[in-house]
C-alpha atoms as a PDB file:
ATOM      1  CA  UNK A   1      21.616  -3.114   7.793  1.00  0.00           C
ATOM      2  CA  UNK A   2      18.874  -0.669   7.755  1.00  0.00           C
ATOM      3  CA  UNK A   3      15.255  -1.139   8.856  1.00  0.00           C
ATOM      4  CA  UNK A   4      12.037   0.364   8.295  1.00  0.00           C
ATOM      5  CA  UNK A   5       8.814   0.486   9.721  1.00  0.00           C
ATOM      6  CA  UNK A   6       5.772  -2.132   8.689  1.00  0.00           C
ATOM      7  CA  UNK A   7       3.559  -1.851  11.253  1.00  0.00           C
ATOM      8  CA  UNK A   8       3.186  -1.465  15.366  1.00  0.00           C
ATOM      9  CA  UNK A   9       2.545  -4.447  15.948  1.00  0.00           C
ATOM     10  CA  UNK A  10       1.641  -8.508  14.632  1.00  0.00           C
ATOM     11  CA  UNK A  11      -1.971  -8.341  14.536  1.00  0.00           C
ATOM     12  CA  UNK A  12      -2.466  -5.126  12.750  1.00  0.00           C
ATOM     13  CA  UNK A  13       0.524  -6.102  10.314  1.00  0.00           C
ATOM     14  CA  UNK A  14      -1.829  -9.206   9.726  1.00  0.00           C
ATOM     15  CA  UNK A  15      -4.680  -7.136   9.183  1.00  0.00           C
ATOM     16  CA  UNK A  16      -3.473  -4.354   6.555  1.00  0.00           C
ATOM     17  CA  UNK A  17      -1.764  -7.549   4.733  1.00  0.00           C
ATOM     18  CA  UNK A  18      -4.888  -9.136   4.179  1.00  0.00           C
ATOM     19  CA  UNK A  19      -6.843  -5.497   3.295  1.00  0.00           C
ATOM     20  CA  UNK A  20      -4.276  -5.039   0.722  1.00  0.00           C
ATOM     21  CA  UNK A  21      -4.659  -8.164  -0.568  1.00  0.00           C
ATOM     22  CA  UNK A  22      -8.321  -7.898  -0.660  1.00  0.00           C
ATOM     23  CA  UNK A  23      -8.213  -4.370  -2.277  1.00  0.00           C
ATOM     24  CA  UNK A  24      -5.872  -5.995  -5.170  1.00  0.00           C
ATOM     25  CA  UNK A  25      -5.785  -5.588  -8.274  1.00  0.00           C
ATOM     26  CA  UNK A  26      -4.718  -1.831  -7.416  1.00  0.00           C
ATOM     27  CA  UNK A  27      -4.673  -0.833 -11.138  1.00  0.00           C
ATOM     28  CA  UNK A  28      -5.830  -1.931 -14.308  1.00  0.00           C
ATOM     29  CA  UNK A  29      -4.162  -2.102 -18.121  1.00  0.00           C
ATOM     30  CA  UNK A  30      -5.423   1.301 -19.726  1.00  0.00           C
ATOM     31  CA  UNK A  31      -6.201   2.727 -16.124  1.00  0.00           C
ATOM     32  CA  UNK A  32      -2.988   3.976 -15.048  1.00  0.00           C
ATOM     33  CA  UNK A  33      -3.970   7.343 -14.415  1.00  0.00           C
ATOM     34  CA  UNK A  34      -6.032   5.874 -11.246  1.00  0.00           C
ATOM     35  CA  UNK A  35      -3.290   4.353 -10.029  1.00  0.00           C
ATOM     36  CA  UNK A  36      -2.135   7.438  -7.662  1.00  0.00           C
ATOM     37  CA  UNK A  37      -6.146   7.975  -6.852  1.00  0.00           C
ATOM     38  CA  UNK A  38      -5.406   3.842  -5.310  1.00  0.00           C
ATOM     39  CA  UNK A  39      -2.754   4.401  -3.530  1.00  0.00           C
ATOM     40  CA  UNK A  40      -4.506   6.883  -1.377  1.00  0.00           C
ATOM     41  CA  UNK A  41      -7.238   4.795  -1.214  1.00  0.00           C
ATOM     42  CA  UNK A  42      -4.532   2.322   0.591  1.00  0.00           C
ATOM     43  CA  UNK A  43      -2.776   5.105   2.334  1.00  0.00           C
ATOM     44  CA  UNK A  44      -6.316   5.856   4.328  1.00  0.00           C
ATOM     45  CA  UNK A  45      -7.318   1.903   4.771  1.00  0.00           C
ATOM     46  CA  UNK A  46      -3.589   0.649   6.256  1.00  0.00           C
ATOM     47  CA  UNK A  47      -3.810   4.111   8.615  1.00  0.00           C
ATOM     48  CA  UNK A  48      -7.288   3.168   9.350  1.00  0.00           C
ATOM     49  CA  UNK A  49      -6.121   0.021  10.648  1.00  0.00           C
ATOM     50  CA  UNK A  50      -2.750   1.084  12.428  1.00  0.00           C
ATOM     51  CA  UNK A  51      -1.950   4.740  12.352  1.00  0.00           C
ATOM     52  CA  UNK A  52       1.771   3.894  12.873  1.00  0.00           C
ATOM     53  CA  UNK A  53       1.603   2.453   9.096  1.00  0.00           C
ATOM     54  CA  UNK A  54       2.408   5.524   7.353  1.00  0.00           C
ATOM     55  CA  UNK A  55       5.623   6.567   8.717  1.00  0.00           C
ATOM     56  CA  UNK A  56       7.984   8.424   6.505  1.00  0.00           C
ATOM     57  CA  UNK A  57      10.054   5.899   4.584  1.00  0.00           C
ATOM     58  CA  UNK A  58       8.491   2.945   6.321  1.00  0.00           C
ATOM     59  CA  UNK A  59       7.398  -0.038   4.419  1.00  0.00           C
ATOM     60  CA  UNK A  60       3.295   0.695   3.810  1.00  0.00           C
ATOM     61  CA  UNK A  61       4.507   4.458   2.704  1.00  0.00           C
ATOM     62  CA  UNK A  62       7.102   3.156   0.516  1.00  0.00           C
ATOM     63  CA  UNK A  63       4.408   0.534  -0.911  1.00  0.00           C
ATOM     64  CA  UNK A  64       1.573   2.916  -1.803  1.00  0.00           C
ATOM     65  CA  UNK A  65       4.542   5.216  -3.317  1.00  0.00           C
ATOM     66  CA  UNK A  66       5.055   2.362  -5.628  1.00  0.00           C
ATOM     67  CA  UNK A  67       1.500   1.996  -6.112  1.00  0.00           C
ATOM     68  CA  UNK A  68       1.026   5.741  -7.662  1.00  0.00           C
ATOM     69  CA  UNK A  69       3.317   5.197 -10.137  1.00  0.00           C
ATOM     70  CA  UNK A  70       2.084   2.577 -11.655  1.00  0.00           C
ATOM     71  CA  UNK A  71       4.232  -0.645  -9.829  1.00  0.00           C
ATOM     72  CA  UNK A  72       2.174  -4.064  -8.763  1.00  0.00           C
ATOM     73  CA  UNK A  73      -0.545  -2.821 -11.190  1.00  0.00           C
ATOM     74  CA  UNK A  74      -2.444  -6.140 -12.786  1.00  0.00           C
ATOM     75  CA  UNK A  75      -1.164  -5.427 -16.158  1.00  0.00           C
ATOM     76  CA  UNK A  76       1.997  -7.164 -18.291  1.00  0.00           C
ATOM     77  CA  UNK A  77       5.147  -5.450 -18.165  1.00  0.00           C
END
């Protein structure tokens, strides 16, 4: 079993889960090309809440990788 990295501890895992949620909807239909411009937009808010967020191949890095390209964007599939 591997694990990765959310956060450093349960408060600020709390806290970037409800800034993320409050930041949603990361991307609109017809406004993909924003949608890497939003992820660093979530990059700097979950590292402005715990710096440990970011880690290589943790969870919040992985996220706002998915984010850029166009993944949990508020549009149909």
């Amino acid at each position: 079993m591997t694990t990765h990295h959310v956060n450093s501890d349960l408060d600020s895992f709390n806290r970037c889960v409800a800034a993320v949620i409050a930041r949603f909807p990361f991307c609109a239909e017809g406004d993909e090309e924003r949608c890497g411009e939003v992820a660093e937009e979530l990059r700097d808010l979950v590292s402005g809440i715990d710096e440990t967020a970011r880690v290589h191949n943790g969870f919040r890095e992985t996220f706002c990788d998915d984010v850029a390209i166009g993944d949990h964007a508020d549009w149909d599939a």
